[in-house]
C-alpha atoms as a PDB file:
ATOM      1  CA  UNK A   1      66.820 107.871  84.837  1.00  0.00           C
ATOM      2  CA  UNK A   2      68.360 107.856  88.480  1.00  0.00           C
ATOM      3  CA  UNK A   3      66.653 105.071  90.756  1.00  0.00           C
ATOM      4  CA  UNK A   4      65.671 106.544  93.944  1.00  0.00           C
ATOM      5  CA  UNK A   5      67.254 104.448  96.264  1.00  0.00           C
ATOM      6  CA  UNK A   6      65.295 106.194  99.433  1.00  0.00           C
ATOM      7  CA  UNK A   7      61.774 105.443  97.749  1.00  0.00           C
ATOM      8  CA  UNK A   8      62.958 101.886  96.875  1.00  0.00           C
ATOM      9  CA  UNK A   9      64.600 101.431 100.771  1.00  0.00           C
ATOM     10  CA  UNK A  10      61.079 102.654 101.840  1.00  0.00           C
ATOM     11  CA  UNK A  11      58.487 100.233  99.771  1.00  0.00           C
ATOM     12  CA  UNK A  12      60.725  97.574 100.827  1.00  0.00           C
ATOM     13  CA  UNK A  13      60.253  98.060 104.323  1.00  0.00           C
ATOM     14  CA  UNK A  14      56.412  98.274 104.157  1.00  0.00           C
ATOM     15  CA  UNK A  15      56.644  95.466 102.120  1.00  0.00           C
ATOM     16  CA  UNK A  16      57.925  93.805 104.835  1.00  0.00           C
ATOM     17  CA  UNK A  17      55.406  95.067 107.261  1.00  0.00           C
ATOM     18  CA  UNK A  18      52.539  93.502 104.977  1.00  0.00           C
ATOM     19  CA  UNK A  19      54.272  90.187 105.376  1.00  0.00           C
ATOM     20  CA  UNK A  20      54.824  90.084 109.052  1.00  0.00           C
ATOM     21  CA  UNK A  21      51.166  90.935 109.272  1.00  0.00           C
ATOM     22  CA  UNK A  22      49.953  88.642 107.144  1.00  0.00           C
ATOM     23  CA  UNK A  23      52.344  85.794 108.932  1.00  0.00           C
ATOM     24  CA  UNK A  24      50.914  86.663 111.953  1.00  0.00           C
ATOM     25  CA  UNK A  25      47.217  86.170 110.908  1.00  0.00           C
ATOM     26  CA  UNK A  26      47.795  82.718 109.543  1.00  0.00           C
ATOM     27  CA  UNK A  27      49.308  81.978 112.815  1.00  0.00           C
ATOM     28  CA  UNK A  28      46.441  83.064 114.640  1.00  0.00           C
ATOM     29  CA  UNK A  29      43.904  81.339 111.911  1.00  0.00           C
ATOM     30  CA  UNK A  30      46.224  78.127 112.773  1.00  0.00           C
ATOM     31  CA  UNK A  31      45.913  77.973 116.488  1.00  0.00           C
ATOM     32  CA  UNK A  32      41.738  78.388 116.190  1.00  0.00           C
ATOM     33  CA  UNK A  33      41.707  75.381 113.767  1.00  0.00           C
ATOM     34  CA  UNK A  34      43.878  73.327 116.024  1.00  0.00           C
ATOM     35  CA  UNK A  35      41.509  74.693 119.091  1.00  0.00           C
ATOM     36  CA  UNK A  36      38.240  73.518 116.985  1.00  0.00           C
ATOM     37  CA  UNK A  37      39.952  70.052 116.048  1.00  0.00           C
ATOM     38  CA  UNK A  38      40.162  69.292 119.921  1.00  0.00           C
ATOM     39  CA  UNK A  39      36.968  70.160 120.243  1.00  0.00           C
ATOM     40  CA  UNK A  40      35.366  67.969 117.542  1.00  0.00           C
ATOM     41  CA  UNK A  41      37.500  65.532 118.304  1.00  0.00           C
ATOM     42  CA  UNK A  42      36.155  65.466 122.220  1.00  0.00           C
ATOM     43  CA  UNK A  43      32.765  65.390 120.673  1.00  0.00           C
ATOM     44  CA  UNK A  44      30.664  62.183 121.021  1.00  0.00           C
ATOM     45  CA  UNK A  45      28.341  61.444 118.500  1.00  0.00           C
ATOM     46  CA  UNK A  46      24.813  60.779 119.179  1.00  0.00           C
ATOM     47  CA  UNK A  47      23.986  58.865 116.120  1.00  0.00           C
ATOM     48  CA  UNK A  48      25.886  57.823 113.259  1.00  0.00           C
ATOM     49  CA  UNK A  49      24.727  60.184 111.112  1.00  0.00           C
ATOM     50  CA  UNK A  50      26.259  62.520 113.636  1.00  0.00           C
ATOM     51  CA  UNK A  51      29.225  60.671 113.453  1.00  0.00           C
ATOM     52  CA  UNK A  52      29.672  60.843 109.682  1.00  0.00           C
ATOM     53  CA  UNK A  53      29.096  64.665 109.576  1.00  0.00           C
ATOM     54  CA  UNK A  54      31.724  65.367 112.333  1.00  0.00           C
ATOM     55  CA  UNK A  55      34.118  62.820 110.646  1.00  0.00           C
ATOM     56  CA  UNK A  56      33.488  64.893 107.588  1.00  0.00           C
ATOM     57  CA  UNK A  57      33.698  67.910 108.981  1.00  0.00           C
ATOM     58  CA  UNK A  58      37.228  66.632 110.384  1.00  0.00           C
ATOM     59  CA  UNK A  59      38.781  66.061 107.203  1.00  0.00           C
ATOM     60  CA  UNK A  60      37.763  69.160 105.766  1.00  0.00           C
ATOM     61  CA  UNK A  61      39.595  70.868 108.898  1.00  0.00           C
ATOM     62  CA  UNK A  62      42.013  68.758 108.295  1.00  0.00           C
ATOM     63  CA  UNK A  63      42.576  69.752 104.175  1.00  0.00           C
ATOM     64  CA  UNK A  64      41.802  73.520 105.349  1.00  0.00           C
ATOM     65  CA  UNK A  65      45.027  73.321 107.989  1.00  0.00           C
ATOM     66  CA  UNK A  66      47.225  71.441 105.253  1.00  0.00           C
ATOM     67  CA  UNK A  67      46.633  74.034 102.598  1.00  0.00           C
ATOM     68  CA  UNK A  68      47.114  76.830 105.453  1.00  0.00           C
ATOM     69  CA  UNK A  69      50.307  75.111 106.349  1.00  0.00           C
ATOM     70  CA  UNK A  70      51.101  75.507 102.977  1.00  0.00           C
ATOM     71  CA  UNK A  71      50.221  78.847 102.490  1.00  0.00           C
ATOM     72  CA  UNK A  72      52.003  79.733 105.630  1.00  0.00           C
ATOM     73  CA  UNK A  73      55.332  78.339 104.030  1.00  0.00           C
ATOM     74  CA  UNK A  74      54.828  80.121 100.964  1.00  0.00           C
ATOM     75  CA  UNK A  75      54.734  83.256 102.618  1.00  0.00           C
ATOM     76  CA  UNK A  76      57.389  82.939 105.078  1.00  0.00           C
ATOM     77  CA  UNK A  77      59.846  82.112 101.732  1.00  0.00           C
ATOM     78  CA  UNK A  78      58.566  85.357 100.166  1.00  0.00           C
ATOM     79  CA  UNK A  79      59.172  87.045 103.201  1.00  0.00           C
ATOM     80  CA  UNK A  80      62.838  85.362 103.493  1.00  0.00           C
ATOM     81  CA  UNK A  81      63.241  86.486  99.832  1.00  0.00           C
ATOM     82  CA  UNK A  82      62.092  90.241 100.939  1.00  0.00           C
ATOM     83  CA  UNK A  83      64.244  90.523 103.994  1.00  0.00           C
ATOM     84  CA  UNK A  84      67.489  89.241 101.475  1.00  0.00           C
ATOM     85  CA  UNK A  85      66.389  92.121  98.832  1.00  0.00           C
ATOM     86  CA  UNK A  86      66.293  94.486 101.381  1.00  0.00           C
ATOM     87  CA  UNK A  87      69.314  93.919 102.668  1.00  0.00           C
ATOM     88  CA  UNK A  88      70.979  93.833  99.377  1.00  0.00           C
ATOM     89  CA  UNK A  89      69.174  97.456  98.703  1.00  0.00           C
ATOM     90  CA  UNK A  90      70.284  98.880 102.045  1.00  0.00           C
ATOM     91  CA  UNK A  91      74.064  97.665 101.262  1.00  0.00           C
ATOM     92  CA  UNK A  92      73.719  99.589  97.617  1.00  0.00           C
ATOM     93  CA  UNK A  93      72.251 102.705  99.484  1.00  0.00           C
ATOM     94  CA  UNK A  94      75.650 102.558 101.490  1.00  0.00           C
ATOM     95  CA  UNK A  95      78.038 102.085  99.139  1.00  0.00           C
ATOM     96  CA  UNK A  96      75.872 105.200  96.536  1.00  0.00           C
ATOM     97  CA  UNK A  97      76.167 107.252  99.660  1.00  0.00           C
ATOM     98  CA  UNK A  98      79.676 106.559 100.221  1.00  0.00           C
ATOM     99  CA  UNK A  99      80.626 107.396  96.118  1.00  0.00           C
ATOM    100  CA  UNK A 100      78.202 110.302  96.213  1.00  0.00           C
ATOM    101  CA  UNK A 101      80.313 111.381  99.350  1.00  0.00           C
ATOM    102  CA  UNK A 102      83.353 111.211  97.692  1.00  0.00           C
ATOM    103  CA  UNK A 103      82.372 112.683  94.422  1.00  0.00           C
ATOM    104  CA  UNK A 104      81.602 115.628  96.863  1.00  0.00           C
ATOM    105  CA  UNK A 105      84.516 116.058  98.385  1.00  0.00           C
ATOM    106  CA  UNK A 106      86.606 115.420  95.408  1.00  0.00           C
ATOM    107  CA  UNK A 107      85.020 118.194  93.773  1.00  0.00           C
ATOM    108  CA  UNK A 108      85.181 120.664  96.552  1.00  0.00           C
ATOM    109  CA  UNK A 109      89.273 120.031  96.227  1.00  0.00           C
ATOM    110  CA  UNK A 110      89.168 119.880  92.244  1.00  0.00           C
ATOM    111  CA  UNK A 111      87.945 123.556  93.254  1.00  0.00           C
ATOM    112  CA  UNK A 112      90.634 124.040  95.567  1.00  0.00           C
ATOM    113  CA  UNK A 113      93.238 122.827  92.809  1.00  0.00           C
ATOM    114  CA  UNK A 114      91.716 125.676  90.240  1.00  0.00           C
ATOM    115  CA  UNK A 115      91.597 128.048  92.333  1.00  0.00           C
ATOM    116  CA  UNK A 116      95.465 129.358  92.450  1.00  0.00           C
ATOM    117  CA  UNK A 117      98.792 129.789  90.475  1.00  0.00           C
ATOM    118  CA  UNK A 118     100.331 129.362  93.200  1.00  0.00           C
ATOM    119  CA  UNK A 119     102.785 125.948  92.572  1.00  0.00           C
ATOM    120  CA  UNK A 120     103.244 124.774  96.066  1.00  0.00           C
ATOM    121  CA  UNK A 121     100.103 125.915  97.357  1.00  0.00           C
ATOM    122  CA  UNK A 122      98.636 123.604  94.710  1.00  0.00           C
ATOM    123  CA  UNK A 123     100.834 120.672  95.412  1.00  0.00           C
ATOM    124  CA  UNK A 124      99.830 120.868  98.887  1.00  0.00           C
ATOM    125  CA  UNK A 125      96.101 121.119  98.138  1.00  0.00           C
ATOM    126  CA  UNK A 126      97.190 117.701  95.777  1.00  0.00           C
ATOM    127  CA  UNK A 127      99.208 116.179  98.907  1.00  0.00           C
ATOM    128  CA  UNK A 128      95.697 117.054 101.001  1.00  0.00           C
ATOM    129  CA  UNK A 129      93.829 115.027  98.249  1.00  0.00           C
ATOM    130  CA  UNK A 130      95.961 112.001  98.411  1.00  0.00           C
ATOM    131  CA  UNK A 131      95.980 111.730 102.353  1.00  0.00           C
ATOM    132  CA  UNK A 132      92.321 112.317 102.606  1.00  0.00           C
ATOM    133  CA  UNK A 133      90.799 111.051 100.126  1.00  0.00           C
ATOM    134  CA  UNK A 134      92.749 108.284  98.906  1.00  0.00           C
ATOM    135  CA  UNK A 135      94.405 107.374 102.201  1.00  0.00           C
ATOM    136  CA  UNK A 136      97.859 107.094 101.215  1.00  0.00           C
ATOM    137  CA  UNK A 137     100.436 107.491 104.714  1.00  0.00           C
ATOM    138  CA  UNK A 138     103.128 106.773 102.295  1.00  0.00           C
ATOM    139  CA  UNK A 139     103.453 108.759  98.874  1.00  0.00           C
ATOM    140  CA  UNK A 140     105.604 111.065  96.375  1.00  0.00           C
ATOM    141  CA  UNK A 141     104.650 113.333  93.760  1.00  0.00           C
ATOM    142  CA  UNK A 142     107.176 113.283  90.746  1.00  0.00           C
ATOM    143  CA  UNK A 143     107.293 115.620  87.984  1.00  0.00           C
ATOM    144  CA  UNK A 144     108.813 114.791  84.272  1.00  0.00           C
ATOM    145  CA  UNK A 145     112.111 116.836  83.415  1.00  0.00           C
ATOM    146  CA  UNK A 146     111.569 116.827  79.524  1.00  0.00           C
ATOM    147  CA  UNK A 147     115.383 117.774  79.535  1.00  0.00           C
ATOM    148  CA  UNK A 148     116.937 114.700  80.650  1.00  0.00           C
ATOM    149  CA  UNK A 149     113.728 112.036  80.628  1.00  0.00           C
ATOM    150  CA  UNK A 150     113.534 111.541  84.155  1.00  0.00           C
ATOM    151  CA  UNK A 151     111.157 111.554  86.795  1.00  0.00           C
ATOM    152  CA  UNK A 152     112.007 114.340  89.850  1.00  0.00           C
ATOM    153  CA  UNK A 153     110.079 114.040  93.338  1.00  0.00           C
ATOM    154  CA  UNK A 154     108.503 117.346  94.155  1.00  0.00           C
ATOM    155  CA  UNK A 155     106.630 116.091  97.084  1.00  0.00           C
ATOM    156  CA  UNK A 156     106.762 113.294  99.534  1.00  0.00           C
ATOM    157  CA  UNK A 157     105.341 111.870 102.493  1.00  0.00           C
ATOM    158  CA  UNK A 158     105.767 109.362 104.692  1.00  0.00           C
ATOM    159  CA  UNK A 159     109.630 109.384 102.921  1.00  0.00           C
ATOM    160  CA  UNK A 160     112.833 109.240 105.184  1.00  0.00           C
ATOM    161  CA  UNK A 161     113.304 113.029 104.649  1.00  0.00           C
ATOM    162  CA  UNK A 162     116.988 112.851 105.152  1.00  0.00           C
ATOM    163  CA  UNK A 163     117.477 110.723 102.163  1.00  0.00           C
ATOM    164  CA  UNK A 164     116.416 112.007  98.882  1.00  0.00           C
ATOM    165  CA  UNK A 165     114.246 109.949  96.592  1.00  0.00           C
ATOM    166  CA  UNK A 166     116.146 108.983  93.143  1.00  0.00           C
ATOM    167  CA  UNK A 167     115.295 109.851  89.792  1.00  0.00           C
ATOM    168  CA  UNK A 168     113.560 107.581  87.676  1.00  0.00           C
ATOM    169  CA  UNK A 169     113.791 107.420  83.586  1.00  0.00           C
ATOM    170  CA  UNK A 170     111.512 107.434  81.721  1.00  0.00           C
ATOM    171  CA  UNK A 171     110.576 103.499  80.498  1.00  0.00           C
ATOM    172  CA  UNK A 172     112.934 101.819  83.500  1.00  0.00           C
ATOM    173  CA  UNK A 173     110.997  99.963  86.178  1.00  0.00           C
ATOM    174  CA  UNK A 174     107.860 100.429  87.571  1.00  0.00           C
ATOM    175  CA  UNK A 175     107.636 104.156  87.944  1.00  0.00           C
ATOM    176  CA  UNK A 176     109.456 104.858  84.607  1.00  0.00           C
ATOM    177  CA  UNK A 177     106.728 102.382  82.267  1.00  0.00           C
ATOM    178  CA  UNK A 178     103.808 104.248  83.363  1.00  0.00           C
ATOM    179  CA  UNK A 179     105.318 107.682  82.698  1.00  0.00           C
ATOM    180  CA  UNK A 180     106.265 106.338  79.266  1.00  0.00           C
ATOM    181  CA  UNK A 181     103.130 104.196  78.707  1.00  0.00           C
ATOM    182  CA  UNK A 182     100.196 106.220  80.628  1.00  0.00           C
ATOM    183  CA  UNK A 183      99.008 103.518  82.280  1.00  0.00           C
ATOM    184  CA  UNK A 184      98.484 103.366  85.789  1.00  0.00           C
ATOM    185  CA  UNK A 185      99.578 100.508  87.926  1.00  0.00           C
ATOM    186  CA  UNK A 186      98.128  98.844  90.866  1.00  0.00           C
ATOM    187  CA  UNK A 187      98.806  95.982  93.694  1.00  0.00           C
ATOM    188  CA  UNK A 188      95.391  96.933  95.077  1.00  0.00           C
ATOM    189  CA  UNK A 189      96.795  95.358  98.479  1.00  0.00           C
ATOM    190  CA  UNK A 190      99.661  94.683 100.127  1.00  0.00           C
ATOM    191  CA  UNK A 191     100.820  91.214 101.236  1.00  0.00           C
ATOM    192  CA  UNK A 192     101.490  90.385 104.630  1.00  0.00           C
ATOM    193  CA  UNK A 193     105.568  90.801 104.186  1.00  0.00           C
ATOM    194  CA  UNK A 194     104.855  93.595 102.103  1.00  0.00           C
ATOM    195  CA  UNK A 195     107.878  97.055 103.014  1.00  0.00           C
ATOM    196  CA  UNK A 196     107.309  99.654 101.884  1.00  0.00           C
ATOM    197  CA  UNK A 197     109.576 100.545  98.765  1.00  0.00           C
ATOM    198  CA  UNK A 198     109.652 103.610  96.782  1.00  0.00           C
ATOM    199  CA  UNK A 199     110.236 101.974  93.432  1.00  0.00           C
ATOM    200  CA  UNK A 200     107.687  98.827  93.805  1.00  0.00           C
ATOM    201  CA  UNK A 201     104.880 101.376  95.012  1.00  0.00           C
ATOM    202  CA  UNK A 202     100.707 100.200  95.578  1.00  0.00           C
ATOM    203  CA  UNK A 203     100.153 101.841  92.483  1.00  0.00           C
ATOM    204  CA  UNK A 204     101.631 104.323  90.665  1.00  0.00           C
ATOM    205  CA  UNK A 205      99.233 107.007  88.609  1.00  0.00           C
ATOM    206  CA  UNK A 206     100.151 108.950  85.848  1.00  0.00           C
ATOM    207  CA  UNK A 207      99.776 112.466  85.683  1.00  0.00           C
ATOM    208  CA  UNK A 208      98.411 113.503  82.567  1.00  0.00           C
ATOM    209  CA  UNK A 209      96.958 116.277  79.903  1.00  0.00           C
ATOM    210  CA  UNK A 210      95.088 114.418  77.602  1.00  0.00           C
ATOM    211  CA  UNK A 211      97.620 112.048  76.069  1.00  0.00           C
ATOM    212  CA  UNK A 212     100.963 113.881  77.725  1.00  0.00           C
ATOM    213  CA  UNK A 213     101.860 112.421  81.015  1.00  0.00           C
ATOM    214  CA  UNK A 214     103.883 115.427  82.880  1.00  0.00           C
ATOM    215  CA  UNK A 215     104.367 113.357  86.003  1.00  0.00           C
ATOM    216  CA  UNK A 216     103.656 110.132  88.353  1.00  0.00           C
ATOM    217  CA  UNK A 217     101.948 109.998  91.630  1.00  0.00           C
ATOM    218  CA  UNK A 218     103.511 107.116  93.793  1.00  0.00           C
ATOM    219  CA  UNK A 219     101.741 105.346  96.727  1.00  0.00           C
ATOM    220  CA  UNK A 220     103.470 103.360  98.831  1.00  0.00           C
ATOM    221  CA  UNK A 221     101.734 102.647 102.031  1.00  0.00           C
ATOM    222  CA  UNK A 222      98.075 103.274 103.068  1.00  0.00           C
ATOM    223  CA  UNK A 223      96.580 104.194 106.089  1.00  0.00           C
ATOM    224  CA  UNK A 224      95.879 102.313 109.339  1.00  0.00           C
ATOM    225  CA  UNK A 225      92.433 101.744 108.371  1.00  0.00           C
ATOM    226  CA  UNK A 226      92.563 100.959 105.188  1.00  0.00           C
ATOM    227  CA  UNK A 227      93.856  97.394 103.837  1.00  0.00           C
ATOM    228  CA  UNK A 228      93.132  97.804 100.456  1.00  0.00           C
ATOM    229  CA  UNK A 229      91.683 100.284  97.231  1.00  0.00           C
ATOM    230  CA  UNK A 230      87.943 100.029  96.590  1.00  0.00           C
ATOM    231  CA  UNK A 231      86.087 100.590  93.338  1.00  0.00           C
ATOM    232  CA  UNK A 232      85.416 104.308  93.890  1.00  0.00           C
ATOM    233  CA  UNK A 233      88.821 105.021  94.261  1.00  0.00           C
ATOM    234  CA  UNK A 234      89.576 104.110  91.140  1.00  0.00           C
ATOM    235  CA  UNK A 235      87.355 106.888  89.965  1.00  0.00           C
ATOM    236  CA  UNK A 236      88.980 108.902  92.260  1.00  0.00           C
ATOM    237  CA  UNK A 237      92.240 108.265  90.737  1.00  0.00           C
ATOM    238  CA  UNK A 238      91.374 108.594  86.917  1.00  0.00           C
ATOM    239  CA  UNK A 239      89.759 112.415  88.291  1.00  0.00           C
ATOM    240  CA  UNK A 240      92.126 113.257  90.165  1.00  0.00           C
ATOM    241  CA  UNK A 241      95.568 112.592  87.958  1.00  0.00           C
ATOM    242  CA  UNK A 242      93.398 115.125  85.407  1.00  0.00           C
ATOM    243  CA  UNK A 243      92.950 117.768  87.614  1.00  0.00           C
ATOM    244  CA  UNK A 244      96.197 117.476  89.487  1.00  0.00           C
ATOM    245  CA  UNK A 245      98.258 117.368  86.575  1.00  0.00           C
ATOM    246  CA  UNK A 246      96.257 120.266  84.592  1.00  0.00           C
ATOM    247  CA  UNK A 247      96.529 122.540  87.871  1.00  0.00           C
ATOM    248  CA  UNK A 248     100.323 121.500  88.105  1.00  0.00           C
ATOM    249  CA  UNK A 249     101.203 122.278  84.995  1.00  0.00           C
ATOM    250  CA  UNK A 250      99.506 125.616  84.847  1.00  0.00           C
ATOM    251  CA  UNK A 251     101.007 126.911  88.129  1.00  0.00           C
ATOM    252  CA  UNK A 252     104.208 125.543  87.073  1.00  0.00           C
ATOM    253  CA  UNK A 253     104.148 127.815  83.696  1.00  0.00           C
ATOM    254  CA  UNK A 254     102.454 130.865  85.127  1.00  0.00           C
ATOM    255  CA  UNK A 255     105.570 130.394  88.357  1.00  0.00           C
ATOM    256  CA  UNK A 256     108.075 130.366  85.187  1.00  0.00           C
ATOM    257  CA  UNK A 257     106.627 133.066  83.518  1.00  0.00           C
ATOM    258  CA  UNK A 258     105.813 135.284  86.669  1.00  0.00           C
ATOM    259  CA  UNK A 259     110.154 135.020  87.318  1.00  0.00           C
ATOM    260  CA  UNK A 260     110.840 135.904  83.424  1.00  0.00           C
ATOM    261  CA  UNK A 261     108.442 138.645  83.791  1.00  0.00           C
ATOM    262  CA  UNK A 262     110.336 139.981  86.726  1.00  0.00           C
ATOM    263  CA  UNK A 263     113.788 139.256  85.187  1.00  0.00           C
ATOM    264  CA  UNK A 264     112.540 141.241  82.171  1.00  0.00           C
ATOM    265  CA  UNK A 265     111.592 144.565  84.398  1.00  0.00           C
ATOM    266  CA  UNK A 266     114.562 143.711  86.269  1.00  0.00           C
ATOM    267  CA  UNK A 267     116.606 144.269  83.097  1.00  0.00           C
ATOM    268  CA  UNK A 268     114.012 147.409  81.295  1.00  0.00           C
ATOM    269  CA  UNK A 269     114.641 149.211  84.788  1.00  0.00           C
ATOM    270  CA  UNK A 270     118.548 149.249  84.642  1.00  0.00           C
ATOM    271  CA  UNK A 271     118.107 150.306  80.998  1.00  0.00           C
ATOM    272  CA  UNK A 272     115.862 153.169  81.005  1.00  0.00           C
ATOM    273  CA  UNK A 273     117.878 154.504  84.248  1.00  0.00           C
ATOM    274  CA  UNK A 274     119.042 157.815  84.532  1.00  0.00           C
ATOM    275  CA  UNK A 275     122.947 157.819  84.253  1.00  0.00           C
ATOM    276  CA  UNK A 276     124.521 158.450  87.422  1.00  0.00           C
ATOM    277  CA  UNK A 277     126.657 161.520  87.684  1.00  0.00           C
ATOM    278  CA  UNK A 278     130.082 161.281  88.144  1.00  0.00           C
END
């Protein structure tokens, strides 16, 4: 069952209106009894039977304030306990907004991804992902070639354009053992000498249909403002290598096929063409 974090976030706070009330009375109730002390105390007693009925009446004023001092102590603990829960709710509110914020935008692109055959519109829409979502500045997209086990940048950013990225084989280095293991790796966060370097990326995600890993997608360098990976995006990155790499793949085949197909027509037109006359 899902907790309702808005009905929780709400009891809490008139929880904590109860108490404030409640610390507020016992102050009041505290500043009669000290006013009624001074006045017994200013009393003169006529008699001494007088004087042994104020005396008595004294100490039980004076047992009444003690256990009101007391009680006034409990409560202002239970209220420090209440204000700490409540702030511990309102942070988990946050961070449930945050994921559910994410999860929302991560499916609106997973849309995106699905939503075409086009290959490069669909590793821009992936490129989009990565920059918003993630908030990589620096990062390539690799694919496998099956042909000669290496890994082949289809996609960078952040890159020195002018120089291409290398290949990578499969099982050498940092890139290579996660496109041989499935595995993803992570730093989490940089260090403060940390340059950025293509082959010792932030972490390095593998691209994959259920246990076939077609590619690696390798971040380098985040944003500005953001130092380091949180919990969600780990999510993010488990969700998105699926639906990258399944909407990859299938624009890369139906790309393939779509230039076949036109080769094919290409060849069935020059053969059922009427002979030219000589």
């Amino acid at each position: 069952m899902v907790e309702d974090h808005s009905d929780i976030f709400s009891k809490s706070q008139e929880f904590l209106q109860m108490l404030s009330k409640q610390k507020d009375f016992i102050q009041d109730l505290l500043k009669e009894n000290e006013r009624l002390r001074y006045e017994v105390a200013a009393l003169r007693p006529r008699s001494g039977e007088t004087d042994g009925l104020l005396r008595q009446e004294i100490e039980l004023l004076k047992k009444r304030l003690e256990q009101l001092d007391l009680e006034k102590r409990e409560v202002e603990a239970a209220y420090q306990r209440v204000e700490e829960e409540n702030k511990d709710f309102a942070q988990r509110y946050v961070e449930i907004e945050d994921q559910n914020n994410n999860l929302a935008n991560l499916y609106v692109a997973s849309y995106q991804l699905h939503s075409t055959l086009d290959f490069q519109e669909v590793v821009h829409i992936v490129m989009e992902i990565i920059i918003n979502l993630i908030g990589a500045e620096v990062f390539a997209i690799m694919l496998l070639d099956e042909k000669t086990n290496e890994l082949g940048t289809i996609a960078q950013e952040g890159h020195d354009a002018s120089k291409p990225l290398p290949t990578v084989r499969i099982g050498e280095g940092i890139l290579g053992t996660v496109s041989k293991t499935g595995e993803p790796y992570y730093i989490n966060q940089a260090g403060a000498g940390y340059a950025v370097d293509f082959l010792h990326p932030l972490a390095a995600i593998p691209l994959k249909i259920k246990e076939n890993v077609i590619g690696v997608i390798s971040i380098n360098k985040l944003l500005v403002q953001k130092d380091a990976f949180t919990a969600v995006d780990y999510e993010l990155f488990s969700l998105l290598a699926a639906h990258a790499a399944t909407a990859i793949f299938s624009s890369k085949l139906y790309s393939q096929s779509e230039r076949r197909l036109t080769t094919i027509q290409g060849f069935l037109d020059l053969l059922t063409a009427p002979p030219q006359k000589g």
